[in-house]
PDB file of N, CA and C in Angstrom:
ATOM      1  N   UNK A   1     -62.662 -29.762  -6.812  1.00  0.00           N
ATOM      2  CA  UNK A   1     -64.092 -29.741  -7.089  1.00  0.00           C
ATOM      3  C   UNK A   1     -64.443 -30.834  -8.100  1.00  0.00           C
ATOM      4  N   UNK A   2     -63.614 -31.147  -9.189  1.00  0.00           N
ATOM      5  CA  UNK A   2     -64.066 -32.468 -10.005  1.00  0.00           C
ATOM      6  C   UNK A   2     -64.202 -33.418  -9.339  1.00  0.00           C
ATOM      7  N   UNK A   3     -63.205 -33.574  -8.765  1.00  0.00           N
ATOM      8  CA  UNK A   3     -63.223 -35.386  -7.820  1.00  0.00           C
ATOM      9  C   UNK A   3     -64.151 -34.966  -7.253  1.00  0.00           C
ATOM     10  N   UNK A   4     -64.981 -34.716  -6.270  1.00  0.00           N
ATOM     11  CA  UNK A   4     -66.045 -34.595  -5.532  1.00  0.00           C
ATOM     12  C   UNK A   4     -67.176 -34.245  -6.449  1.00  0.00           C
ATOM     13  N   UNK A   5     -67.618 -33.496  -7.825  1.00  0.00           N
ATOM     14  CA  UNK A   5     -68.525 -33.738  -8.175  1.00  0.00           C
ATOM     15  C   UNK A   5     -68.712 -35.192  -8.638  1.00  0.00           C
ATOM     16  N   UNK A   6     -67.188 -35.894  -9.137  1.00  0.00           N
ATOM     17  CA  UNK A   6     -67.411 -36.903  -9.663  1.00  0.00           C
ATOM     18  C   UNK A   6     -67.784 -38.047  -9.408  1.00  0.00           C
ATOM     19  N   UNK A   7     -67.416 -38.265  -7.571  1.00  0.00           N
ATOM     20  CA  UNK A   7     -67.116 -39.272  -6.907  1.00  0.00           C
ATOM     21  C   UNK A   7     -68.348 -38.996  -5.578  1.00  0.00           C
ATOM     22  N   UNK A   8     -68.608 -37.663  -5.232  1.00  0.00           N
ATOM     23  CA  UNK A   8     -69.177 -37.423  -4.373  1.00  0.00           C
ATOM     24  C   UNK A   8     -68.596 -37.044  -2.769  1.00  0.00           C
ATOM     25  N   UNK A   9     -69.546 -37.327  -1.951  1.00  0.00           N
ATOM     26  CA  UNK A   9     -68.550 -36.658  -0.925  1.00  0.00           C
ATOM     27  C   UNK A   9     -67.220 -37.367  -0.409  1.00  0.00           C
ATOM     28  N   UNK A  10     -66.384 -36.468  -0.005  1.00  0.00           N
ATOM     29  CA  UNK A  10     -65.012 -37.617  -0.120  1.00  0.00           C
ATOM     30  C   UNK A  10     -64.311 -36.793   0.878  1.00  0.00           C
ATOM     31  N   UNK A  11     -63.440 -37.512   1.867  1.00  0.00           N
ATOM     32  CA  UNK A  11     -62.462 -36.774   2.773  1.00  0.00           C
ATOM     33  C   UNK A  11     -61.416 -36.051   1.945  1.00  0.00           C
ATOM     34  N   UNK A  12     -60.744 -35.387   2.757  1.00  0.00           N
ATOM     35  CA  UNK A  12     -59.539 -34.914   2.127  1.00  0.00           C
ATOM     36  C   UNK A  12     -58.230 -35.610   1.772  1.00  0.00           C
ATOM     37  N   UNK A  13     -58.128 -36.814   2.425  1.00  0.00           N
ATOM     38  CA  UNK A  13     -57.141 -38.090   1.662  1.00  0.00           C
ATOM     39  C   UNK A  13     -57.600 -38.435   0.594  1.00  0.00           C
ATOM     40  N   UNK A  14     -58.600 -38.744   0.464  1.00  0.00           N
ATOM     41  CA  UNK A  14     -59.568 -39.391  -1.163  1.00  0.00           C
ATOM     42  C   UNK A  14     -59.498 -38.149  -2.361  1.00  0.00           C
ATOM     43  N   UNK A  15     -59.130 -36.665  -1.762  1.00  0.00           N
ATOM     44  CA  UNK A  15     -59.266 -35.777  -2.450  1.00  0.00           C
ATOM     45  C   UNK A  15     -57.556 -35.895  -2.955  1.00  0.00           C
ATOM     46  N   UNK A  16     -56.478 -35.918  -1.804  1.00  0.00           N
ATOM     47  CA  UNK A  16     -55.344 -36.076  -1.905  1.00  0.00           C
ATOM     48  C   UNK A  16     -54.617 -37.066  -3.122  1.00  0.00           C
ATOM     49  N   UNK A  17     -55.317 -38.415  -2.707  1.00  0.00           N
ATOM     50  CA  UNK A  17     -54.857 -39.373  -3.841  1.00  0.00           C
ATOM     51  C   UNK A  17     -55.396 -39.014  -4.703  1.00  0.00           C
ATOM     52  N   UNK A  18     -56.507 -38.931  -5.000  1.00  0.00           N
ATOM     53  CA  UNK A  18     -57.261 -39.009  -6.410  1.00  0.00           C
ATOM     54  C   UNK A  18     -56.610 -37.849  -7.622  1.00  0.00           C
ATOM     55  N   UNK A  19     -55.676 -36.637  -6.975  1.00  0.00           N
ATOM     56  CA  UNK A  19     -54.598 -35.471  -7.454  1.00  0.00           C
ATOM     57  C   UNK A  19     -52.912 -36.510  -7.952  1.00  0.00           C
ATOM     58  N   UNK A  20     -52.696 -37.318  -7.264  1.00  0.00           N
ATOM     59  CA  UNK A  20     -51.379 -37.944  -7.374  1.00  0.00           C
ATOM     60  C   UNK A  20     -51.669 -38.992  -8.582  1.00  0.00           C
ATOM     61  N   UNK A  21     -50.810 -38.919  -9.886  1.00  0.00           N
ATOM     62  CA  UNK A  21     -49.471 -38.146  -9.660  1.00  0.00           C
ATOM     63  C   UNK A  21     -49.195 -36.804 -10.173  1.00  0.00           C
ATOM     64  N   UNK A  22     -50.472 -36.659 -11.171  1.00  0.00           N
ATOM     65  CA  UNK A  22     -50.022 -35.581 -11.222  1.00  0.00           C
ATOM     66  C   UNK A  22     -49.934 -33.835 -10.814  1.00  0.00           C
ATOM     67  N   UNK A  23     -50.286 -34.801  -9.379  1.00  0.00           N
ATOM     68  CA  UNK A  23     -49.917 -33.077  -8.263  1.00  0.00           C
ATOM     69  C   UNK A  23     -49.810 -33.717  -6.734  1.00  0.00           C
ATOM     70  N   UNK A  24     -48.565 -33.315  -6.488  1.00  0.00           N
ATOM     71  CA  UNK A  24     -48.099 -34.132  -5.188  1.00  0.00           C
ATOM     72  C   UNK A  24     -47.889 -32.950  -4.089  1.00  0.00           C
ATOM     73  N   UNK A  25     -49.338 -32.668  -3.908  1.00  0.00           N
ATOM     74  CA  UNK A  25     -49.101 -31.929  -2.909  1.00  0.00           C
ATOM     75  C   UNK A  25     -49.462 -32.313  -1.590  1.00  0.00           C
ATOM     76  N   UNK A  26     -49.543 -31.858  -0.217  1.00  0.00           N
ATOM     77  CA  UNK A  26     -49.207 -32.134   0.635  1.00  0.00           C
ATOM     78  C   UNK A  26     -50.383 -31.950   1.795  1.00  0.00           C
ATOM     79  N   UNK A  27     -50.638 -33.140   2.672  1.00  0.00           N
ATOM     80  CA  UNK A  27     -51.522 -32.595   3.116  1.00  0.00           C
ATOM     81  C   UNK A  27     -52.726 -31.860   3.653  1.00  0.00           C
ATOM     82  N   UNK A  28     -51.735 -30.830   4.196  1.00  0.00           N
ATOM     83  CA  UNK A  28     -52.072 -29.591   4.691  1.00  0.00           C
ATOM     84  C   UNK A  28     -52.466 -28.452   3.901  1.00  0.00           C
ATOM     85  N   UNK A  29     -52.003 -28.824   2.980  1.00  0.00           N
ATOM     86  CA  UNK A  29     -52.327 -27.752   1.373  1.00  0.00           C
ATOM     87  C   UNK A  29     -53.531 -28.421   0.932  1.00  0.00           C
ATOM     88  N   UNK A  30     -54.198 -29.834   1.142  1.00  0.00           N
ATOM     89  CA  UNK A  30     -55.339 -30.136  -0.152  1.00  0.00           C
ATOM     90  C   UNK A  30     -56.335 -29.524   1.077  1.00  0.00           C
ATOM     91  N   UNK A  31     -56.380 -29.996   2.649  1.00  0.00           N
ATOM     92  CA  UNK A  31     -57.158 -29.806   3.691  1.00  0.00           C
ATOM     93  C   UNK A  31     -57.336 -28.389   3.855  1.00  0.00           C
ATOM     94  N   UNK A  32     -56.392 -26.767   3.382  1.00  0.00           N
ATOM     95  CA  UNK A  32     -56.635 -25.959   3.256  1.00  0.00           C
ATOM     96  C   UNK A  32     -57.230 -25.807   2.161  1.00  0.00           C
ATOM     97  N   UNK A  33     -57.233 -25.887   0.889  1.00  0.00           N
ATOM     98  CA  UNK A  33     -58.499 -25.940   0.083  1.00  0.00           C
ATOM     99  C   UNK A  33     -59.493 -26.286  -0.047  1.00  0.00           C
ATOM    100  N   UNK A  34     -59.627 -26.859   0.812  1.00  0.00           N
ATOM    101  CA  UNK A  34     -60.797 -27.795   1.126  1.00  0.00           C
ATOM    102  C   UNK A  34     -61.768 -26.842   1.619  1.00  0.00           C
ATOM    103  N   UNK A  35     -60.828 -26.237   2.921  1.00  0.00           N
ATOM    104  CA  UNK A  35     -61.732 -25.252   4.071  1.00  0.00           C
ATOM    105  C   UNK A  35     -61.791 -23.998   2.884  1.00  0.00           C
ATOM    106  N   UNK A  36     -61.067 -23.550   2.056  1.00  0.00           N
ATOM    107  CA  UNK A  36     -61.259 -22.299   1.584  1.00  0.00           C
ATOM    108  C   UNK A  36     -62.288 -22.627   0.518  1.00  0.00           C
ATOM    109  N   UNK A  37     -62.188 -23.691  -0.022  1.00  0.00           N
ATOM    110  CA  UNK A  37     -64.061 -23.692  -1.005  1.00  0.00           C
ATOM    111  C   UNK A  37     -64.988 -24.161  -0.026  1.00  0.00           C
ATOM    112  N   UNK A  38     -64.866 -24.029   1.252  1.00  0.00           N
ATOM    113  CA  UNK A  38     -66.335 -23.992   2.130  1.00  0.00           C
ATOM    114  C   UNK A  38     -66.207 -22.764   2.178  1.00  0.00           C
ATOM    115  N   UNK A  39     -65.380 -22.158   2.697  1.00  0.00           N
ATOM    116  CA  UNK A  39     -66.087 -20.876   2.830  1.00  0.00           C
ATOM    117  C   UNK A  39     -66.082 -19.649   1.981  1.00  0.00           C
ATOM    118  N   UNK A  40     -65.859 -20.532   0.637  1.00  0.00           N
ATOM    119  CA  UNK A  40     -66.835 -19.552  -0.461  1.00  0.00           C
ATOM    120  C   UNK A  40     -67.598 -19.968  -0.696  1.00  0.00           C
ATOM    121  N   UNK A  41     -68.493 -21.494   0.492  1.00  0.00           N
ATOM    122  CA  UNK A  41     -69.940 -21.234  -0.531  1.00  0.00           C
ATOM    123  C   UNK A  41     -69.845 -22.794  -1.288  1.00  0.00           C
ATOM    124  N   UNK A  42     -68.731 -23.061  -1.792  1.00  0.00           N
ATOM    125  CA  UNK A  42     -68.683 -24.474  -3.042  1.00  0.00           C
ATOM    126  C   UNK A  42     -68.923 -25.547  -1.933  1.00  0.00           C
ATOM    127  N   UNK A  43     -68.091 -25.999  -0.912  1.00  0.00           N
ATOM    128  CA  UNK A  43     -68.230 -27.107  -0.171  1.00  0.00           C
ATOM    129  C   UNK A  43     -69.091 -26.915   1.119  1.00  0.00           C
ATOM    130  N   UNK A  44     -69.516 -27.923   1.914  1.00  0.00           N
ATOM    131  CA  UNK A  44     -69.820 -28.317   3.036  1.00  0.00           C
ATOM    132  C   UNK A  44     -69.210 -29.746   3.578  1.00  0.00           C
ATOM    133  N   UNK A  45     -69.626 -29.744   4.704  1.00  0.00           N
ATOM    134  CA  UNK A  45     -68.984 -30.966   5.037  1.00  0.00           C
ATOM    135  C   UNK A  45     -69.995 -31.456   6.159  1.00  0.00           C
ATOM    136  N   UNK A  46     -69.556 -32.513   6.659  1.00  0.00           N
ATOM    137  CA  UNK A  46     -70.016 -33.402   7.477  1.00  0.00           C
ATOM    138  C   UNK A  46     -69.177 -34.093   8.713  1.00  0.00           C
ATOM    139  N   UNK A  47     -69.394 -34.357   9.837  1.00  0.00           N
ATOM    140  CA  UNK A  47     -68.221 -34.982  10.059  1.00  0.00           C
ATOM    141  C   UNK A  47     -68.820 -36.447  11.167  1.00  0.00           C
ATOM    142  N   UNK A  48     -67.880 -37.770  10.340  1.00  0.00           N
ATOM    143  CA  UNK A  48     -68.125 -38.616  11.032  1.00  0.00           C
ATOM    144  C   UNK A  48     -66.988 -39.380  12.170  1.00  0.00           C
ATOM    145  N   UNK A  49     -67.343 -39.843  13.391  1.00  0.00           N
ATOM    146  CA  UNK A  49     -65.652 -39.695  13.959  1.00  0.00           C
ATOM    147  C   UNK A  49     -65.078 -38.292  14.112  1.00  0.00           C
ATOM    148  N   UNK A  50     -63.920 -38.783  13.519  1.00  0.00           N
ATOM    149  CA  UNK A  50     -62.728 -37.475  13.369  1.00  0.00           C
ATOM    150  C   UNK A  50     -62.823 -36.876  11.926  1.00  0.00           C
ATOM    151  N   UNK A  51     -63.612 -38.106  10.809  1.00  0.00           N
ATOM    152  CA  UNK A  51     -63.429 -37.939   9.846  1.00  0.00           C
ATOM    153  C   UNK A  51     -64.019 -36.702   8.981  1.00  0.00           C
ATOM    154  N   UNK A  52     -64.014 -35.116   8.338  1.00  0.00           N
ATOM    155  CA  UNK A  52     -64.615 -34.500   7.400  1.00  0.00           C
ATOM    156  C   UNK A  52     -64.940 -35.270   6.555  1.00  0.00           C
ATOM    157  N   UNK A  53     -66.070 -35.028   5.864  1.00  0.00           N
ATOM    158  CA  UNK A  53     -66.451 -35.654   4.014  1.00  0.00           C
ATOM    159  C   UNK A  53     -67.018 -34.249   3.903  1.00  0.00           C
ATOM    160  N   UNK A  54     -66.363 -33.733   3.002  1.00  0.00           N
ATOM    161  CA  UNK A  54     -66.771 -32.684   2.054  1.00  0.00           C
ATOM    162  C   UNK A  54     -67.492 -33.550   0.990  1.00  0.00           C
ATOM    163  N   UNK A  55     -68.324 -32.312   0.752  1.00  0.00           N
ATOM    164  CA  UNK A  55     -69.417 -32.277  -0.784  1.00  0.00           C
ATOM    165  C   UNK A  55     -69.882 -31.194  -1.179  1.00  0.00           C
ATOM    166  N   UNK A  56     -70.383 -30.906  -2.511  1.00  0.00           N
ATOM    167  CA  UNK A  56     -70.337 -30.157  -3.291  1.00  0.00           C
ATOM    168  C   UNK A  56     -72.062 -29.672  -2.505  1.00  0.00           C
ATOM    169  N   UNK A  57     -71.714 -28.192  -2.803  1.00  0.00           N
ATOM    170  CA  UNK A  57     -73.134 -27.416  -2.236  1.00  0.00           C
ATOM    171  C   UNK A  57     -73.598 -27.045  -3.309  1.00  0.00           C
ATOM    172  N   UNK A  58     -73.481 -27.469  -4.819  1.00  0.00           N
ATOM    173  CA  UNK A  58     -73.826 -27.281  -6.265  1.00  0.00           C
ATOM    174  C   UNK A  58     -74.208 -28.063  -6.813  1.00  0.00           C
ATOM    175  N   UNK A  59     -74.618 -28.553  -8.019  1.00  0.00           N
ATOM    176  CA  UNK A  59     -73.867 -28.887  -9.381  1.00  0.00           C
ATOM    177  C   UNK A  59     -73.280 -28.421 -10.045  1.00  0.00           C
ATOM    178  N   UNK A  60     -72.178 -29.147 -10.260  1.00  0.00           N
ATOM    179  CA  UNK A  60     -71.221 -28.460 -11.513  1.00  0.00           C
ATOM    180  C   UNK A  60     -71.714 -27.572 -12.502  1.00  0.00           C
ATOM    181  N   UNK A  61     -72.951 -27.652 -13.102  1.00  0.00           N
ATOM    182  CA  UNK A  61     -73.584 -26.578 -14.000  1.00  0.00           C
ATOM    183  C   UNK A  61     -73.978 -25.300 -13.551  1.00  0.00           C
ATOM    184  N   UNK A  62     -74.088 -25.590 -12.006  1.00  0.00           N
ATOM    185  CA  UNK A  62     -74.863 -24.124 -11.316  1.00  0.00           C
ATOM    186  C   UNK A  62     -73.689 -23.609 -11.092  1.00  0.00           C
ATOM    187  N   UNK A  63     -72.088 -24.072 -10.729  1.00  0.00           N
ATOM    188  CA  UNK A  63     -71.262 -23.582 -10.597  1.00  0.00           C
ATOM    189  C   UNK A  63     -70.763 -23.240 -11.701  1.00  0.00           C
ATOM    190  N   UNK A  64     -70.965 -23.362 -12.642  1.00  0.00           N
ATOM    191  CA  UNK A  64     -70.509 -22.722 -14.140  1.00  0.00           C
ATOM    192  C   UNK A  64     -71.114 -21.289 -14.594  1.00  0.00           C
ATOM    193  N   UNK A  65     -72.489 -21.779 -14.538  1.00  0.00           N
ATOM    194  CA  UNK A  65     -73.209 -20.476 -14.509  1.00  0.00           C
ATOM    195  C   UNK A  65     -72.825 -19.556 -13.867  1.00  0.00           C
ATOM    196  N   UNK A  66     -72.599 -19.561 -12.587  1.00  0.00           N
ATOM    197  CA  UNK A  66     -72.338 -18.462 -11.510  1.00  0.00           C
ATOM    198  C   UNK A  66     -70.988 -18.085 -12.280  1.00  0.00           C
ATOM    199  N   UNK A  67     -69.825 -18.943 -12.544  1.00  0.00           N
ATOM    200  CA  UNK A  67     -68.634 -18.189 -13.069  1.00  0.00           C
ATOM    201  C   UNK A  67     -68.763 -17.759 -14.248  1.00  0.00           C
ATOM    202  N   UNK A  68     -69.906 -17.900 -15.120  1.00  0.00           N
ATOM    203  CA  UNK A  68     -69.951 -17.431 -16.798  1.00  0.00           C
ATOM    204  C   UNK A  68     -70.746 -16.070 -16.094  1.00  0.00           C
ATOM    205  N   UNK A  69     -71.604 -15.920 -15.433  1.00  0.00           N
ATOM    206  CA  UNK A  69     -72.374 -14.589 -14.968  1.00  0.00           C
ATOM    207  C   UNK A  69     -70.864 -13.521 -14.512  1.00  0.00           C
ATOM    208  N   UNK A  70     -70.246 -14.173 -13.237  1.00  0.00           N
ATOM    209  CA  UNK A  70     -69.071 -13.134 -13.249  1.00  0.00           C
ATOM    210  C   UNK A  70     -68.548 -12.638 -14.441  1.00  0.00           C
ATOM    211  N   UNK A  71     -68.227 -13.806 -15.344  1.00  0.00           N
ATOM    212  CA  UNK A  71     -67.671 -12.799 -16.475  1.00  0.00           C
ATOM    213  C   UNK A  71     -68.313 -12.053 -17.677  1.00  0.00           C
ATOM    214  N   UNK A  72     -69.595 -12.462 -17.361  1.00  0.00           N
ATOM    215  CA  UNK A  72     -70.628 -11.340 -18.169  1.00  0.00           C
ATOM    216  C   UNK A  72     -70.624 -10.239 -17.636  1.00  0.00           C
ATOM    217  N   UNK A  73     -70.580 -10.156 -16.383  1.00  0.00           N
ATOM    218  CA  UNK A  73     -70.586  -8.461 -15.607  1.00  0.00           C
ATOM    219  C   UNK A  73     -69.150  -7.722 -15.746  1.00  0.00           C
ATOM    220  N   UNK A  74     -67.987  -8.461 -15.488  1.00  0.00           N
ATOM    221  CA  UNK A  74     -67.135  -8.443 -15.870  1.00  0.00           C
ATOM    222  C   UNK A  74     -66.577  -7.749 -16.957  1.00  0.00           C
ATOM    223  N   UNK A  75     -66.497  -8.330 -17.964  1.00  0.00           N
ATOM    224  CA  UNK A  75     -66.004  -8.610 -19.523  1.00  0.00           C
ATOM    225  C   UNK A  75     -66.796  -7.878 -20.215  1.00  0.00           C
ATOM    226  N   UNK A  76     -68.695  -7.819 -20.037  1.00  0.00           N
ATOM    227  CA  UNK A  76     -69.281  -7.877 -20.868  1.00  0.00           C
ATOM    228  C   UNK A  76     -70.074  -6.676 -20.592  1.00  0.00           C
ATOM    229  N   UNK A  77     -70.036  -5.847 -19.618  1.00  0.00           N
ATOM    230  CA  UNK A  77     -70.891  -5.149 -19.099  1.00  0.00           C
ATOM    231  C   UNK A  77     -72.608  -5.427 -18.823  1.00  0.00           C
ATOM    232  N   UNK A  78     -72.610  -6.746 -18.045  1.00  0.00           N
ATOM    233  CA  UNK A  78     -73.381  -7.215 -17.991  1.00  0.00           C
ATOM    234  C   UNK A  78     -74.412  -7.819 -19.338  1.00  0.00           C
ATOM    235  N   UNK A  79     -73.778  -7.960 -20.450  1.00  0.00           N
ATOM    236  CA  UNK A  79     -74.421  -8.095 -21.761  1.00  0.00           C
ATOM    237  C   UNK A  79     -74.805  -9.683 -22.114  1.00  0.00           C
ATOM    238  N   UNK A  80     -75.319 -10.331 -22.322  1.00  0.00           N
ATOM    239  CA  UNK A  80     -75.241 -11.874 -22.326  1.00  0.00           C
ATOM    240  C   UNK A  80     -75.402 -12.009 -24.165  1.00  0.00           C
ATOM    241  N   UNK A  81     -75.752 -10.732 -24.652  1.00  0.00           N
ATOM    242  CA  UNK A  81     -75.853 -11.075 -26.097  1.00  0.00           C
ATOM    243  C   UNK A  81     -74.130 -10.766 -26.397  1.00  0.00           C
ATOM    244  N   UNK A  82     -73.091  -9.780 -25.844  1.00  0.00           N
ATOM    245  CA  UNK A  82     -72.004  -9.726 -26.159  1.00  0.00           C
ATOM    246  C   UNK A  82     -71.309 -10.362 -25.891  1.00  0.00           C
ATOM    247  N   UNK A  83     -71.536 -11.320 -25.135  1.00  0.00           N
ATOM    248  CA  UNK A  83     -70.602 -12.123 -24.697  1.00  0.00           C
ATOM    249  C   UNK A  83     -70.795 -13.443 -25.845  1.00  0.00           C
ATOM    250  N   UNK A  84     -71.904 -13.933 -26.128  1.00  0.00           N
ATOM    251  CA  UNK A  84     -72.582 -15.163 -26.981  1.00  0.00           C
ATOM    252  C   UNK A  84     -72.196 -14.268 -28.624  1.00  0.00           C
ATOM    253  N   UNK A  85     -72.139 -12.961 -28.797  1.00  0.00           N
ATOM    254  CA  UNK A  85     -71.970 -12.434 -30.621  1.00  0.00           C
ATOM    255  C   UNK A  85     -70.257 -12.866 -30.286  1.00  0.00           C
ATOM    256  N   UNK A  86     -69.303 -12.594 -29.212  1.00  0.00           N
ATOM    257  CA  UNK A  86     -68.002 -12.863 -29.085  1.00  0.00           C
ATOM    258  C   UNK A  86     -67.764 -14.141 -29.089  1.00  0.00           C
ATOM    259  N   UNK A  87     -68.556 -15.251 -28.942  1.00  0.00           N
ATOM    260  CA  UNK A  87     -68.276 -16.498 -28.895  1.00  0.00           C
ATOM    261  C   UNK A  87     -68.242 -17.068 -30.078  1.00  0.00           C
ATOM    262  N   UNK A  88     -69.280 -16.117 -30.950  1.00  0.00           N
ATOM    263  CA  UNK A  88     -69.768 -17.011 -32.311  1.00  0.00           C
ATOM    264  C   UNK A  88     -68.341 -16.527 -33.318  1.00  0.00           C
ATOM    265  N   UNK A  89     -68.133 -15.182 -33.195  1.00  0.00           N
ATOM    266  CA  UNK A  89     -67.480 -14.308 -34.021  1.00  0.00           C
ATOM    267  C   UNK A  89     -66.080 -14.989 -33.923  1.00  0.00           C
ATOM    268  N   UNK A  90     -65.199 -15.368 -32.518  1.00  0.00           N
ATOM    269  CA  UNK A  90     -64.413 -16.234 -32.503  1.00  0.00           C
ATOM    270  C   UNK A  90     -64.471 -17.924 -32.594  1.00  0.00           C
ATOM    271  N   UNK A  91     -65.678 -17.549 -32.880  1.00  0.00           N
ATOM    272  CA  UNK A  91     -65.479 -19.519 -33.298  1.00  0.00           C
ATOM    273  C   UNK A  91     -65.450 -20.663 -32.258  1.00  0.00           C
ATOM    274  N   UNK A  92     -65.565 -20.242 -31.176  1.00  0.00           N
ATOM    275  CA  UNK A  92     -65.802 -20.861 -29.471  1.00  0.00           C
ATOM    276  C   UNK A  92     -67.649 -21.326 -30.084  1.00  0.00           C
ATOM    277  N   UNK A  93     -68.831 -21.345 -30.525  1.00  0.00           N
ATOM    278  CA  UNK A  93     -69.717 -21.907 -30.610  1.00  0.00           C
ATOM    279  C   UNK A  93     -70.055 -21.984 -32.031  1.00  0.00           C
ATOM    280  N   UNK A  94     -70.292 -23.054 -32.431  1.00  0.00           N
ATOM    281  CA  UNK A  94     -70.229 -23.787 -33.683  1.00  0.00           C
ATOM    282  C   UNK A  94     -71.709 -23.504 -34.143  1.00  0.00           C
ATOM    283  N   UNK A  95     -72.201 -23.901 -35.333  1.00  0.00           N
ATOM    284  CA  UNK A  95     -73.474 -24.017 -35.915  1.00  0.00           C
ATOM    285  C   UNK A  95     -74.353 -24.969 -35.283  1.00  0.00           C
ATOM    286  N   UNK A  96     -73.660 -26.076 -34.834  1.00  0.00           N
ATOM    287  CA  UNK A  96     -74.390 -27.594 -33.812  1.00  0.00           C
ATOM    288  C   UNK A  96     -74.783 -26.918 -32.539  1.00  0.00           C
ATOM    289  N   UNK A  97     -73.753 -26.002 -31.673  1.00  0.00           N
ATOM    290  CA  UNK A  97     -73.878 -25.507 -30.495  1.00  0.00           C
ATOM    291  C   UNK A  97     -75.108 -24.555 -30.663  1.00  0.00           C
ATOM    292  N   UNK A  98     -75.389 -23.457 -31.716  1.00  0.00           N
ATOM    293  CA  UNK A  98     -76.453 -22.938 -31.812  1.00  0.00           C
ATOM    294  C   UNK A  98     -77.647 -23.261 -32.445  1.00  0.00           C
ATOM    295  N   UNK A  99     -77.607 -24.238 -32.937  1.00  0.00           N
ATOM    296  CA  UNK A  99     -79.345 -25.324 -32.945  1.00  0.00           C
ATOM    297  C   UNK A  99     -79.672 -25.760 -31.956  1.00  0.00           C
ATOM    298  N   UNK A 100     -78.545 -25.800 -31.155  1.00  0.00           N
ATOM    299  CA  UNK A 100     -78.909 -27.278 -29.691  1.00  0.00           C
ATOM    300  C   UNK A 100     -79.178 -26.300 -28.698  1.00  0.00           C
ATOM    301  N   UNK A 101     -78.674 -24.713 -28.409  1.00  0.00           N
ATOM    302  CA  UNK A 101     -78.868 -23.602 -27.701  1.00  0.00           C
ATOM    303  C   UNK A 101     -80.629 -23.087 -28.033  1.00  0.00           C
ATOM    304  N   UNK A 102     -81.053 -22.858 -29.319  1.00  0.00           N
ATOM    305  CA  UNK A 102     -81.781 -22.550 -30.114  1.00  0.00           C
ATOM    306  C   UNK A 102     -82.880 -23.278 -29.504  1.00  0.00           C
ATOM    307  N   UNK A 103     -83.098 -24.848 -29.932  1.00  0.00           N
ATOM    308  CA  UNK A 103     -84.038 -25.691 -29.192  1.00  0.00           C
ATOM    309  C   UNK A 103     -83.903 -25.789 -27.962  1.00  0.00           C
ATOM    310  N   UNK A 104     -82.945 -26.168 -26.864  1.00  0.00           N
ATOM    311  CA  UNK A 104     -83.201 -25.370 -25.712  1.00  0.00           C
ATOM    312  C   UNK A 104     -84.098 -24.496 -25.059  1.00  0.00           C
ATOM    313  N   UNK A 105     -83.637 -23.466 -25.814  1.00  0.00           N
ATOM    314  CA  UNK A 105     -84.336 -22.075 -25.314  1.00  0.00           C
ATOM    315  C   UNK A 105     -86.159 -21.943 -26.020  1.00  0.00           C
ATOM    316  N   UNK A 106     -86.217 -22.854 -27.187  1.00  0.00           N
ATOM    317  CA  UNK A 106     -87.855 -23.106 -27.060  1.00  0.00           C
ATOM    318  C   UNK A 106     -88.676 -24.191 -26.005  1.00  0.00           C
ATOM    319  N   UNK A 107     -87.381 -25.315 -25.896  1.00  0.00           N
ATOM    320  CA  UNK A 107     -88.320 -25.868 -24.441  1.00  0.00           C
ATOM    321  C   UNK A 107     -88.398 -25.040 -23.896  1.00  0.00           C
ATOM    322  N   UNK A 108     -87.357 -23.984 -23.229  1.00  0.00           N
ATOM    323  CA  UNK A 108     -87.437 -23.404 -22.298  1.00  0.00           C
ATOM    324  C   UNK A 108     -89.102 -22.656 -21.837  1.00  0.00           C
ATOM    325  N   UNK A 109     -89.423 -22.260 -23.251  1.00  0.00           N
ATOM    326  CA  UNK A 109     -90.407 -21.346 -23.632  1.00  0.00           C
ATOM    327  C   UNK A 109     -92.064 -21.955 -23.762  1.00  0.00           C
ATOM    328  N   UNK A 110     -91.794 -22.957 -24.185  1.00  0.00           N
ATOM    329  CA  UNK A 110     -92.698 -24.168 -24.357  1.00  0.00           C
ATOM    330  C   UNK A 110     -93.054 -24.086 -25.552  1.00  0.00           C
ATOM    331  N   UNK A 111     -92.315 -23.673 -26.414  1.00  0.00           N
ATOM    332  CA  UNK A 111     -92.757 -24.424 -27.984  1.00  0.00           C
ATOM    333  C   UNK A 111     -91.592 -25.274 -28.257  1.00  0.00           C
ATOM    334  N   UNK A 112     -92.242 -25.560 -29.674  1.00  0.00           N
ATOM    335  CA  UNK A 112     -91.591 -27.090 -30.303  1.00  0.00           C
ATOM    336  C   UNK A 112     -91.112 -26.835 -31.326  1.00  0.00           C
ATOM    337  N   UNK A 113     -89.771 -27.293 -31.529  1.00  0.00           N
ATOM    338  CA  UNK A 113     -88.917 -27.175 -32.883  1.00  0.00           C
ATOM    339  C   UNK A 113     -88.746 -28.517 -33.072  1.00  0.00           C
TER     340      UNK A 113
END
């Protein structure tokens, strides 16, 4: 999923090299992952020739979200304040991270800090 958010849509050789060296796997193994994040939903494809080009049916941020929501329901019993008091309390979001969260969430709102 990085190489293709990064690079865009890309066959499964372009997905292959762009892993080497440090993951030399094979084939038939990157072209089965390929098909198994289409059909959860992450990829689509296209096909020109013979050729697939997979691409991302996201952005990387919408796909984050969706996996930070699993683990709010998860982890958190659906809580988004317990999960964010556990972040602060362990030290995973800094004082910078919660000004920049903070103003955020007043654009969000439409006032001005």
């Amino acid at each position: 999923m990085e190489f293709i958010w990064s690079v865009g849509p890309s066959t499964a050789d372009a997905c292959r090299a762009a892993l080497l060296p440090s993951r030399s796997l094979k084939d038939s193994t990157v072209r089965t992952v390929l098909r198994r994040l289409e059909a959860k939903g992450l990829l689509k494809h296209r096909v020109e020739g013979r050729t697939f080009f997979y691409q991302a049916t996201q952005p990387r941020r919408h796909f984050a979200a969706r996996a930070v929501q699993q683990i709010i329901d998860r982890f958190c019993g659906g809580s988004v304040q317990q999960l964010l008091v556990g972040m602060v309390e362990n030290k995973v979001l800094k004082q910078k991270d919660l000004e920049q969260l903070a103003r955020r969430i007043a654009l969000e709102r439409g006032e001005k800090k």
